[in-house]
N, C-alpha and C. Protein backbone atom coordinates (compact mmCIF):
# COMPACT_ATOMS: atom_id res chain seq x y z
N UNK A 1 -16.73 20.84 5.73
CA UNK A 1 -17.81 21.81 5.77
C UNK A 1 -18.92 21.35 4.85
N UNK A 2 -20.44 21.80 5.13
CA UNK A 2 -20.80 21.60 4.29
C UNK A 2 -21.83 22.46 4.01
N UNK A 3 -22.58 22.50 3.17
CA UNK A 3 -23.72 23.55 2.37
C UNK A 3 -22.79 24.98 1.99
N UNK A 4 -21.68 24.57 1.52
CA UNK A 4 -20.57 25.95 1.20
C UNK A 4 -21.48 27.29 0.57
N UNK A 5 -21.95 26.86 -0.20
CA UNK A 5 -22.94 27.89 -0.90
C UNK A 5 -23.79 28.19 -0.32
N UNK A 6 -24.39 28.26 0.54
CA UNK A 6 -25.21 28.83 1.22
C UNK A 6 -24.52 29.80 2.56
N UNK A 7 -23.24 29.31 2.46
CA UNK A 7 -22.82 30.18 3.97
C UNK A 7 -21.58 31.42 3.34
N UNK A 8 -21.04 32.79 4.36
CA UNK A 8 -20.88 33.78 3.98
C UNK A 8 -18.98 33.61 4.08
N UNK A 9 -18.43 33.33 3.74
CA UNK A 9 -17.07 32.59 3.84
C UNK A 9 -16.38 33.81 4.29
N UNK A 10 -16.60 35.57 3.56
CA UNK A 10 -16.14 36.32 3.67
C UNK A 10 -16.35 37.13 4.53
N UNK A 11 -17.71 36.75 5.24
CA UNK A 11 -18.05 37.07 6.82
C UNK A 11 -16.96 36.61 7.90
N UNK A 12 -16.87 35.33 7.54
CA UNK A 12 -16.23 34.30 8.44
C UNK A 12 -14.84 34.71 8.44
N UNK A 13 -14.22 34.89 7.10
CA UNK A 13 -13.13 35.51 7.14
C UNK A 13 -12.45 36.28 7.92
N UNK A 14 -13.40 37.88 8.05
CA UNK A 14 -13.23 39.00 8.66
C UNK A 14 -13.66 39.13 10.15
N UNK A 15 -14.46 37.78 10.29
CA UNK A 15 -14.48 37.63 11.90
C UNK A 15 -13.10 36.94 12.47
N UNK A 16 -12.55 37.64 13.24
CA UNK A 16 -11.00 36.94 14.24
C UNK A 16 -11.39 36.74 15.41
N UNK A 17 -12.58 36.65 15.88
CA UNK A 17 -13.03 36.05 17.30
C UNK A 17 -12.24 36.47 18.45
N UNK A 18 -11.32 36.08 18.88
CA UNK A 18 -10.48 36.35 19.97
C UNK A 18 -8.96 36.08 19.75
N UNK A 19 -9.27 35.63 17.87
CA UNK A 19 -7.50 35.44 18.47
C UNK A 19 -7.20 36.86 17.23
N UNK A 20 -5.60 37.25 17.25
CA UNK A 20 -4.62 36.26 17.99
C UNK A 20 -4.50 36.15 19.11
N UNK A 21 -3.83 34.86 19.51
CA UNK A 21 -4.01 34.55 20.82
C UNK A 21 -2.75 33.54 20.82
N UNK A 22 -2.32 33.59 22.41
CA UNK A 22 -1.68 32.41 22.25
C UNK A 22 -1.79 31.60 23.86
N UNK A 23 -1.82 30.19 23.54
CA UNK A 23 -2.68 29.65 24.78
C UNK A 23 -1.22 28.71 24.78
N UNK A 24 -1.09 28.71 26.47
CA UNK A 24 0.26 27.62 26.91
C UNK A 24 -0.34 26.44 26.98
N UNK A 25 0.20 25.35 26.53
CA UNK A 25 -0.43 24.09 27.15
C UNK A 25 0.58 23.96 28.24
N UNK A 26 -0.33 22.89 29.20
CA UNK A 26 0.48 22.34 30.10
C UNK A 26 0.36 20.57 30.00
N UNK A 27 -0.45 19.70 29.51
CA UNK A 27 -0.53 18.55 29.39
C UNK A 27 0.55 18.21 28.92
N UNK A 28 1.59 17.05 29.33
CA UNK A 28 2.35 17.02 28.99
C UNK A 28 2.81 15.94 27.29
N UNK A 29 1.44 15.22 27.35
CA UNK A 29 1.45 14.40 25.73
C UNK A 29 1.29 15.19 24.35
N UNK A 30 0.43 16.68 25.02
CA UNK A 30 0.18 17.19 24.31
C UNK A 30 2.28 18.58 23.38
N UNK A 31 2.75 18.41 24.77
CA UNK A 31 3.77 19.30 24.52
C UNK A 31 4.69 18.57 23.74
N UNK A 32 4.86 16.92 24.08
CA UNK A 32 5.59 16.17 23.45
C UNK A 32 4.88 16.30 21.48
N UNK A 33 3.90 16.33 21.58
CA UNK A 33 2.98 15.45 20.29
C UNK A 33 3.63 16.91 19.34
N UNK A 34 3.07 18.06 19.84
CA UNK A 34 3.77 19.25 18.68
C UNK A 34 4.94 20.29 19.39
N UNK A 35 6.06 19.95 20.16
CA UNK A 35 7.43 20.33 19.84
C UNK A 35 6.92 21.46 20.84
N UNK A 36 6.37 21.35 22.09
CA UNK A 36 6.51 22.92 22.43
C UNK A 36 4.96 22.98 23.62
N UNK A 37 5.16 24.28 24.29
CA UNK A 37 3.91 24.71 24.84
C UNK A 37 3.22 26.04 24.21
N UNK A 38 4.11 26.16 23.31
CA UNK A 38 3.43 27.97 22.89
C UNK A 38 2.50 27.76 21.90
N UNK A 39 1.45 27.32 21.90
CA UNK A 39 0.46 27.56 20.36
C UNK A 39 -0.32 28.55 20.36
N UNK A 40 0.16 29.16 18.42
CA UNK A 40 -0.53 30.33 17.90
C UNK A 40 -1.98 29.97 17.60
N UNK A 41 -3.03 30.88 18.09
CA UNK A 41 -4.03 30.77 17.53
C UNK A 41 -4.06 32.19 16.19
N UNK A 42 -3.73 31.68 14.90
CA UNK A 42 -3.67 33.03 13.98
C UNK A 42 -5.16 33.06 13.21
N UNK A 43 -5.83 34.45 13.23
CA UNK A 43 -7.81 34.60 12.57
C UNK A 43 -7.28 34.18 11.07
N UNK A 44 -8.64 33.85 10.77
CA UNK A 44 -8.54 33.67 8.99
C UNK A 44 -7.92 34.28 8.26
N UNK A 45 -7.94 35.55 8.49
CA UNK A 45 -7.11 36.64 7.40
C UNK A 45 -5.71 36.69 7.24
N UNK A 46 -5.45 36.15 8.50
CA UNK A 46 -4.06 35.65 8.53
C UNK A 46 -3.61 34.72 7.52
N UNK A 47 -4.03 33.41 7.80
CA UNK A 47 -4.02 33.00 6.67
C UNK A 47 -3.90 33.22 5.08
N UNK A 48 -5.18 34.07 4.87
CA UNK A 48 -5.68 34.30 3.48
C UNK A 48 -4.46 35.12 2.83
N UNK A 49 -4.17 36.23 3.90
CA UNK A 49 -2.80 37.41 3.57
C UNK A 49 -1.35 36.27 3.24
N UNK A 50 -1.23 35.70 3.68
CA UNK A 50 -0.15 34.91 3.26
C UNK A 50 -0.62 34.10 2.09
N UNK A 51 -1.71 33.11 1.79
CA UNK A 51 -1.85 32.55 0.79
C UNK A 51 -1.74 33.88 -0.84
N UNK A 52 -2.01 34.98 -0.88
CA UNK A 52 -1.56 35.41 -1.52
C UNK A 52 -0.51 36.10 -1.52
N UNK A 53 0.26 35.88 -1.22
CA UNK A 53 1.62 36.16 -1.51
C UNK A 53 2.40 35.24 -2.19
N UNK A 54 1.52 33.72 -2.63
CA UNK A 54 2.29 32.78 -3.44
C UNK A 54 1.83 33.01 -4.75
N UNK A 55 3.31 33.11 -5.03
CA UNK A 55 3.35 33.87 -7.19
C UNK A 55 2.54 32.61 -7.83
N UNK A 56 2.60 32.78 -9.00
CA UNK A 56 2.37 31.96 -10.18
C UNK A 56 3.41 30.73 -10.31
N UNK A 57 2.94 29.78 -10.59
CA UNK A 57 4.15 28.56 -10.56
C UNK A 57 5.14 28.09 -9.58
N UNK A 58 4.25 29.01 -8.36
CA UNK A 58 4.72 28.34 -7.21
C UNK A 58 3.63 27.89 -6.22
N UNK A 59 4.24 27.02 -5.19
CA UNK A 59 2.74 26.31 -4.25
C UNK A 59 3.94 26.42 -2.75
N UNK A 60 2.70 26.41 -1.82
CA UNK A 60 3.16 26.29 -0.36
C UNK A 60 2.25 24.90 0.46
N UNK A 61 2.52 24.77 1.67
CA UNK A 61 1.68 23.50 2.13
C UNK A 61 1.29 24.78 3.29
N UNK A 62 0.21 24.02 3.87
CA UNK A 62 -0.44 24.13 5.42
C UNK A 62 0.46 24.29 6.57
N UNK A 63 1.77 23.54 6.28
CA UNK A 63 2.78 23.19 7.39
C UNK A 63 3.43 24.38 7.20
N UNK A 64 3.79 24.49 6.01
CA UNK A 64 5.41 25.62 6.35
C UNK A 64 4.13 27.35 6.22
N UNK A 65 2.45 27.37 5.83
CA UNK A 65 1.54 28.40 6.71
C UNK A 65 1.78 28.28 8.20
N UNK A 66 1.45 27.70 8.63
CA UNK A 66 1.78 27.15 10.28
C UNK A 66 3.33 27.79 10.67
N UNK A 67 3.86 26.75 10.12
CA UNK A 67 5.47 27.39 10.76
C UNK A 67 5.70 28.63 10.94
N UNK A 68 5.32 29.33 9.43
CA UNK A 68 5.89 30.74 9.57
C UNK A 68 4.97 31.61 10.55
N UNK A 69 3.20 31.16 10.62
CA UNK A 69 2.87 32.12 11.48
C UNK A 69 3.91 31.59 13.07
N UNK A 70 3.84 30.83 13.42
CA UNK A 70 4.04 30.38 14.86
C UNK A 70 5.70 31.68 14.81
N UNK A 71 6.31 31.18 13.85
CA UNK A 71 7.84 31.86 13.94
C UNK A 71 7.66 33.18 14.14
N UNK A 72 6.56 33.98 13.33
CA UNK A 72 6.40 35.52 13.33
C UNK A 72 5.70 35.79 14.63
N UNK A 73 5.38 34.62 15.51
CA UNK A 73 4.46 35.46 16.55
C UNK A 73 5.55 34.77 17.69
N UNK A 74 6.19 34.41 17.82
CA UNK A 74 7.42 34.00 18.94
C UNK A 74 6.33 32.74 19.76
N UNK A 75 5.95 31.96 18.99
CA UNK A 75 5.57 30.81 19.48
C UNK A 75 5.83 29.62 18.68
N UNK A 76 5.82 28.06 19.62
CA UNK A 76 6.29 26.84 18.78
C UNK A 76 5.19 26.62 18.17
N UNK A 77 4.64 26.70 17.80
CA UNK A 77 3.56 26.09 16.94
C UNK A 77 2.14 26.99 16.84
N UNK A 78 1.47 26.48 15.92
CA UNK A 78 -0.33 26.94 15.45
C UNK A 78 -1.05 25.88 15.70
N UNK A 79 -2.17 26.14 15.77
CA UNK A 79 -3.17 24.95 15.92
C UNK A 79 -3.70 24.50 14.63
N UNK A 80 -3.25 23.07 14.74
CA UNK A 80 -3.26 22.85 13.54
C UNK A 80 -5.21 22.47 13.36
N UNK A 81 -5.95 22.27 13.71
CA UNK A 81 -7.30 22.31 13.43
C UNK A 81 -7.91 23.40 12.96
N UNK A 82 -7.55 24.68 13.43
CA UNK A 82 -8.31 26.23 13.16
C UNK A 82 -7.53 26.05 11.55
N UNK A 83 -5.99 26.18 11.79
CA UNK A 83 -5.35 25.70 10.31
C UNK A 83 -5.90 25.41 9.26
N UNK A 84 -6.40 24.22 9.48
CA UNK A 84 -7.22 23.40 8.29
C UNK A 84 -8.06 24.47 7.72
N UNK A 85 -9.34 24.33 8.72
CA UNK A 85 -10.69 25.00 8.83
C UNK A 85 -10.30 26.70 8.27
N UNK A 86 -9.07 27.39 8.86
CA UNK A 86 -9.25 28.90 8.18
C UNK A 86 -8.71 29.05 6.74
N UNK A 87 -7.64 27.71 6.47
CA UNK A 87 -7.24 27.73 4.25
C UNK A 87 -8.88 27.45 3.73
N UNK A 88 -9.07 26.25 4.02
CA UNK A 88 -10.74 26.25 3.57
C UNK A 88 -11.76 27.03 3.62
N UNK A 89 -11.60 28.66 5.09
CA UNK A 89 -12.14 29.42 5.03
C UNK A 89 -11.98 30.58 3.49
N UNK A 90 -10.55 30.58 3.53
CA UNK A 90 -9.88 31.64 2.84
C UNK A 90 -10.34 30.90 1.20
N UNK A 91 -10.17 29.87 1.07
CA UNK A 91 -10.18 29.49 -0.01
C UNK A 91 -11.91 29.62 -0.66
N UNK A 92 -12.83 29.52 0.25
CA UNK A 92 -14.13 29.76 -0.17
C UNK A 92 -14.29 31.03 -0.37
N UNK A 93 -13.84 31.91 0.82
CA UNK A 93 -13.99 33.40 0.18
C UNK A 93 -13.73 34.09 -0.43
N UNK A 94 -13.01 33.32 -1.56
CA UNK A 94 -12.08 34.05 -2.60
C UNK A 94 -13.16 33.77 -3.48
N UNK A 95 -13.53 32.64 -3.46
CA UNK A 95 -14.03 31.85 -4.74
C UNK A 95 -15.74 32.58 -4.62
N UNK A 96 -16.06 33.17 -3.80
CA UNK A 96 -17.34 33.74 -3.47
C UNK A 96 -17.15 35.39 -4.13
N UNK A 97 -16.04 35.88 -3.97
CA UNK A 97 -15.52 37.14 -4.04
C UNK A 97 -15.63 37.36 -5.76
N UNK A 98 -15.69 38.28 -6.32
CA UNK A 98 -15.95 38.54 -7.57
C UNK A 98 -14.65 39.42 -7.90
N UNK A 99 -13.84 40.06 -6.94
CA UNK A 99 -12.09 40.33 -7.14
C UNK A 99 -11.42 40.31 -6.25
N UNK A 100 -10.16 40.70 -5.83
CA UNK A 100 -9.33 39.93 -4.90
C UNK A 100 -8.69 38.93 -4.50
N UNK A 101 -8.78 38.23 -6.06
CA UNK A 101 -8.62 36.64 -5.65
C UNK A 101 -7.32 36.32 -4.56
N UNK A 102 -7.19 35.27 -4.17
CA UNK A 102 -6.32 34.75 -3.59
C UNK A 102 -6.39 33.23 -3.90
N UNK A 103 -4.89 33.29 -4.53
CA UNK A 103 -5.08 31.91 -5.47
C UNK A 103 -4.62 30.76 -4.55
N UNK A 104 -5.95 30.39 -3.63
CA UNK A 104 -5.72 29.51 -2.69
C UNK A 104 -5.01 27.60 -2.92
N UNK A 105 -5.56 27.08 -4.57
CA UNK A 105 -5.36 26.61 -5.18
C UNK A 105 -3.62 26.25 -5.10
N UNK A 106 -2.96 27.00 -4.60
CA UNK A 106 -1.37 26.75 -4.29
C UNK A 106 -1.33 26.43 -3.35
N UNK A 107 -1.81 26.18 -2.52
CA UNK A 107 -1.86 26.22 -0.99
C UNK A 107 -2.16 24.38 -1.20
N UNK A 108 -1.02 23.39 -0.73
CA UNK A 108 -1.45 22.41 -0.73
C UNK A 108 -1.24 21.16 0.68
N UNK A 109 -2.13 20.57 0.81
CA UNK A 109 -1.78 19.87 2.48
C UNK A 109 -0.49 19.32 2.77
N UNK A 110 -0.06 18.28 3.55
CA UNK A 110 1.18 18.00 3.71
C UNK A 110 1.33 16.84 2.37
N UNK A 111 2.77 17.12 2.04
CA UNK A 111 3.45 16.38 0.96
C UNK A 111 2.50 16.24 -0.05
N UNK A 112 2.23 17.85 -0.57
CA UNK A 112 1.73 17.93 -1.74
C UNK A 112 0.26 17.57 -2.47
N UNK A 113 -0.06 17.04 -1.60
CA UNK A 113 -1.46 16.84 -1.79
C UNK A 113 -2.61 17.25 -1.91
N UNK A 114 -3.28 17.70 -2.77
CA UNK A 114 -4.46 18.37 -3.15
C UNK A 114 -5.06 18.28 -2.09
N UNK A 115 -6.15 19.51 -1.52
CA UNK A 115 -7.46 19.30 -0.93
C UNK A 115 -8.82 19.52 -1.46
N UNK A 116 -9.38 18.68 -0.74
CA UNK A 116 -10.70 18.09 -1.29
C UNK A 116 -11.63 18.97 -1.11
N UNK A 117 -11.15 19.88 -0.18
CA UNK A 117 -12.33 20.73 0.82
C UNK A 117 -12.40 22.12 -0.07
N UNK A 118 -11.69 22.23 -1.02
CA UNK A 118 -11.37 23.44 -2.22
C UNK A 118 -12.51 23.63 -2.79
N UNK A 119 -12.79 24.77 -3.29
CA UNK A 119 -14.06 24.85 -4.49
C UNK A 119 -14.01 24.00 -5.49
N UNK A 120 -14.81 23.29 -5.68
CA UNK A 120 -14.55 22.24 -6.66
C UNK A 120 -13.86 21.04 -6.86
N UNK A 121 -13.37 20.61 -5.68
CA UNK A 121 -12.78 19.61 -4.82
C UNK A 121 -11.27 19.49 -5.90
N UNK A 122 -10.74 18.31 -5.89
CA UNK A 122 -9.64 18.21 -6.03
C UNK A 122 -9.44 18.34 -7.56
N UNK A 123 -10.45 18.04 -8.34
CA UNK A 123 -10.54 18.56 -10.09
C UNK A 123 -10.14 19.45 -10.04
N UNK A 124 -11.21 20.71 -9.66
CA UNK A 124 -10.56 22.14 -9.79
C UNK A 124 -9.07 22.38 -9.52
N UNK A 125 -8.91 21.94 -8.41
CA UNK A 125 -7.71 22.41 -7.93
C UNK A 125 -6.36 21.96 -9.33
N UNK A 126 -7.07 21.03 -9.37
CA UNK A 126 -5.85 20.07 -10.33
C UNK A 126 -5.92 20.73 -11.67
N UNK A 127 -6.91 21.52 -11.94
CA UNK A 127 -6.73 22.14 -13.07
C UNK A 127 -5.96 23.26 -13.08
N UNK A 128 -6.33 24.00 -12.39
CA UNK A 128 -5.34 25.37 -11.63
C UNK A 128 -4.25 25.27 -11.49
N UNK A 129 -3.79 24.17 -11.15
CA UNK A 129 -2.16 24.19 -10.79
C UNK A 129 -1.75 23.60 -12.25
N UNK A 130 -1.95 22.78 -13.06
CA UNK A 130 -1.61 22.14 -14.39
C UNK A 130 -1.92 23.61 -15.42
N UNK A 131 -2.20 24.26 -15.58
CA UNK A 131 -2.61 25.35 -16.12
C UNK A 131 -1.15 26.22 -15.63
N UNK A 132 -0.90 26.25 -14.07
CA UNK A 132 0.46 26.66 -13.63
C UNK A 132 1.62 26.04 -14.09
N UNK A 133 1.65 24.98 -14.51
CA UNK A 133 2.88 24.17 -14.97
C UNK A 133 3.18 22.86 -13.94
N UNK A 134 2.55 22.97 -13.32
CA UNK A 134 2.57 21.46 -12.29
C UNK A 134 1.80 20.24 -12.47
N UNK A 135 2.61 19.30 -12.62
CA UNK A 135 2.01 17.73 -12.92
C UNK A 135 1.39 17.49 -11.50
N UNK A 136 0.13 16.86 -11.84
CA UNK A 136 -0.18 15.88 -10.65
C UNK A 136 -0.69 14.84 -11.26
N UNK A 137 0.08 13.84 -10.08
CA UNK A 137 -0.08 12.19 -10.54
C UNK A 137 -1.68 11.67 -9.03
N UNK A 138 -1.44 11.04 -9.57
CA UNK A 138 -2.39 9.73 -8.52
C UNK A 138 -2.14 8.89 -7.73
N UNK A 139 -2.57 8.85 -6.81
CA UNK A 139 -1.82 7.51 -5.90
C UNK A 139 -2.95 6.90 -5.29
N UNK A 140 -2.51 5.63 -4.97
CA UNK A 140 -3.70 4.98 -4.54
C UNK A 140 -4.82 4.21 -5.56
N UNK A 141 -5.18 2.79 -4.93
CA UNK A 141 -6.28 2.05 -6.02
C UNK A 141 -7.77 2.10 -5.05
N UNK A 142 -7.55 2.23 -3.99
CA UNK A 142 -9.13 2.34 -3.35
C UNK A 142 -9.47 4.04 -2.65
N UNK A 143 -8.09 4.33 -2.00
CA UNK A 143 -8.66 5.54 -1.27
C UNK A 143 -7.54 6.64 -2.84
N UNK A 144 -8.07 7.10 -3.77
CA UNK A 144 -7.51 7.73 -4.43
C UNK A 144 -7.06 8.76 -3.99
N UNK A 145 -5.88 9.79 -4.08
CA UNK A 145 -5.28 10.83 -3.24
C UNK A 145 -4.77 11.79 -4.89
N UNK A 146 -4.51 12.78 -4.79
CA UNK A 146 -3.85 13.56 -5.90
C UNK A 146 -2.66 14.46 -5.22
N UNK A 147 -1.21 14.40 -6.03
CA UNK A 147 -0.46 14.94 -5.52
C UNK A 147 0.68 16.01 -6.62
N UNK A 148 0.88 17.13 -6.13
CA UNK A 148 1.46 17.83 -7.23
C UNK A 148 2.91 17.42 -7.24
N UNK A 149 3.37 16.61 -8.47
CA UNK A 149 4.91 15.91 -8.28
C UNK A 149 5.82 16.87 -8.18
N UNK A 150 6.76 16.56 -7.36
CA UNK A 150 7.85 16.84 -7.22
C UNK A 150 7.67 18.52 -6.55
N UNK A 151 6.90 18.50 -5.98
CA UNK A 151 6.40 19.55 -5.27
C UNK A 151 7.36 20.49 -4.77
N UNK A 152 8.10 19.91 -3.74
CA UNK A 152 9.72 20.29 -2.85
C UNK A 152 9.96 21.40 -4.11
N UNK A 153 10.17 21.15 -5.24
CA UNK A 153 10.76 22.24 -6.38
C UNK A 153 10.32 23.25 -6.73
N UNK A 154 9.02 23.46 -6.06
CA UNK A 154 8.58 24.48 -6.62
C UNK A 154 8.02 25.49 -5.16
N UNK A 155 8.23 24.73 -4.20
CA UNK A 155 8.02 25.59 -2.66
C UNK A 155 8.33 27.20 -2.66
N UNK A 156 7.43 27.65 -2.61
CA UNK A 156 7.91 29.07 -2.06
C UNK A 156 7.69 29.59 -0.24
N UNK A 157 8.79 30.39 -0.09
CA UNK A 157 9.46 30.16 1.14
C UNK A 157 8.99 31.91 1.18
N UNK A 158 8.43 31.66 2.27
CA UNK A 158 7.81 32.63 3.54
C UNK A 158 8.90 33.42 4.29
């Protein structure tokens, strides 16, 4: 995304467009590629309502957000693109919000990995969670990546 500050995150939020929804695929590379024909389309708030529900000194990923919506709505899977795009929604509108937080900052991509797309890109984030009690190391000498170690230990389960 970009020009974050200038756009209404908490508008965007509270708009759910048309979903939920759930659309069958029928292509068949596509049924092989994610385990299924049932994908959830779940609105932002969806999202955001689950990202706070993760305590203090604990973190969740994108994947096991996904899983559990798809599981609660009797479908194999979410789309994982709206996915991305509605934590990054949720996560701006918190940070725009003056209470309510939702400490999106736990919320981390697959295998632990900070996102960039956070308020304050992956610094912030890395401060927030080290402030929580979680190390993050570094990986990488050209494309640098940040990852909260040993992550698996501290998963909280949906």
């Amino acid at each position: 995304m970009a020009n974050e500050e200038k756009k209404d995150f908490n508008a965007m939020l509270r708009d759910a467009k048309d979903m939920p929804k759930i659309q069958i695929l029928t292509d068949e590379a596509s049924i092989r590629k994610y385990g299924g024909e049932r994908m959830y389309f779940a609105p932002p708030a969806a999202y955001d309502a689950l990202m706070k529900r993760i305590p203090r000194g604990k973190v969740i990923t994108v994947g096991a957000l996904r899983e559990h919506l798809a599981r609660e709505n009797d479908a194999d899977f979410t789309d994982p693109i709206t996915a991305g795009i509605f934590v990054s929604i949720a996560a701006w509108a918190s940070y725009q919000r003056s209470g309510d937080e939702t400490p999106y900052w736990r919320t981390l991509k697959a295998n632990g990995e900070l996102n960039a797309k956070y308020p304050g890109g992956v610094e912030a984030q890395k401060e927030m969670l080290e402030k929580e009690g979680h190390t993050v190391i570094q990986k990488g000498r050209t494309n640098i990546r940040y990852y909260v170690r040993d992550y698996e230990k501290a998963l909280f389960t949906l």
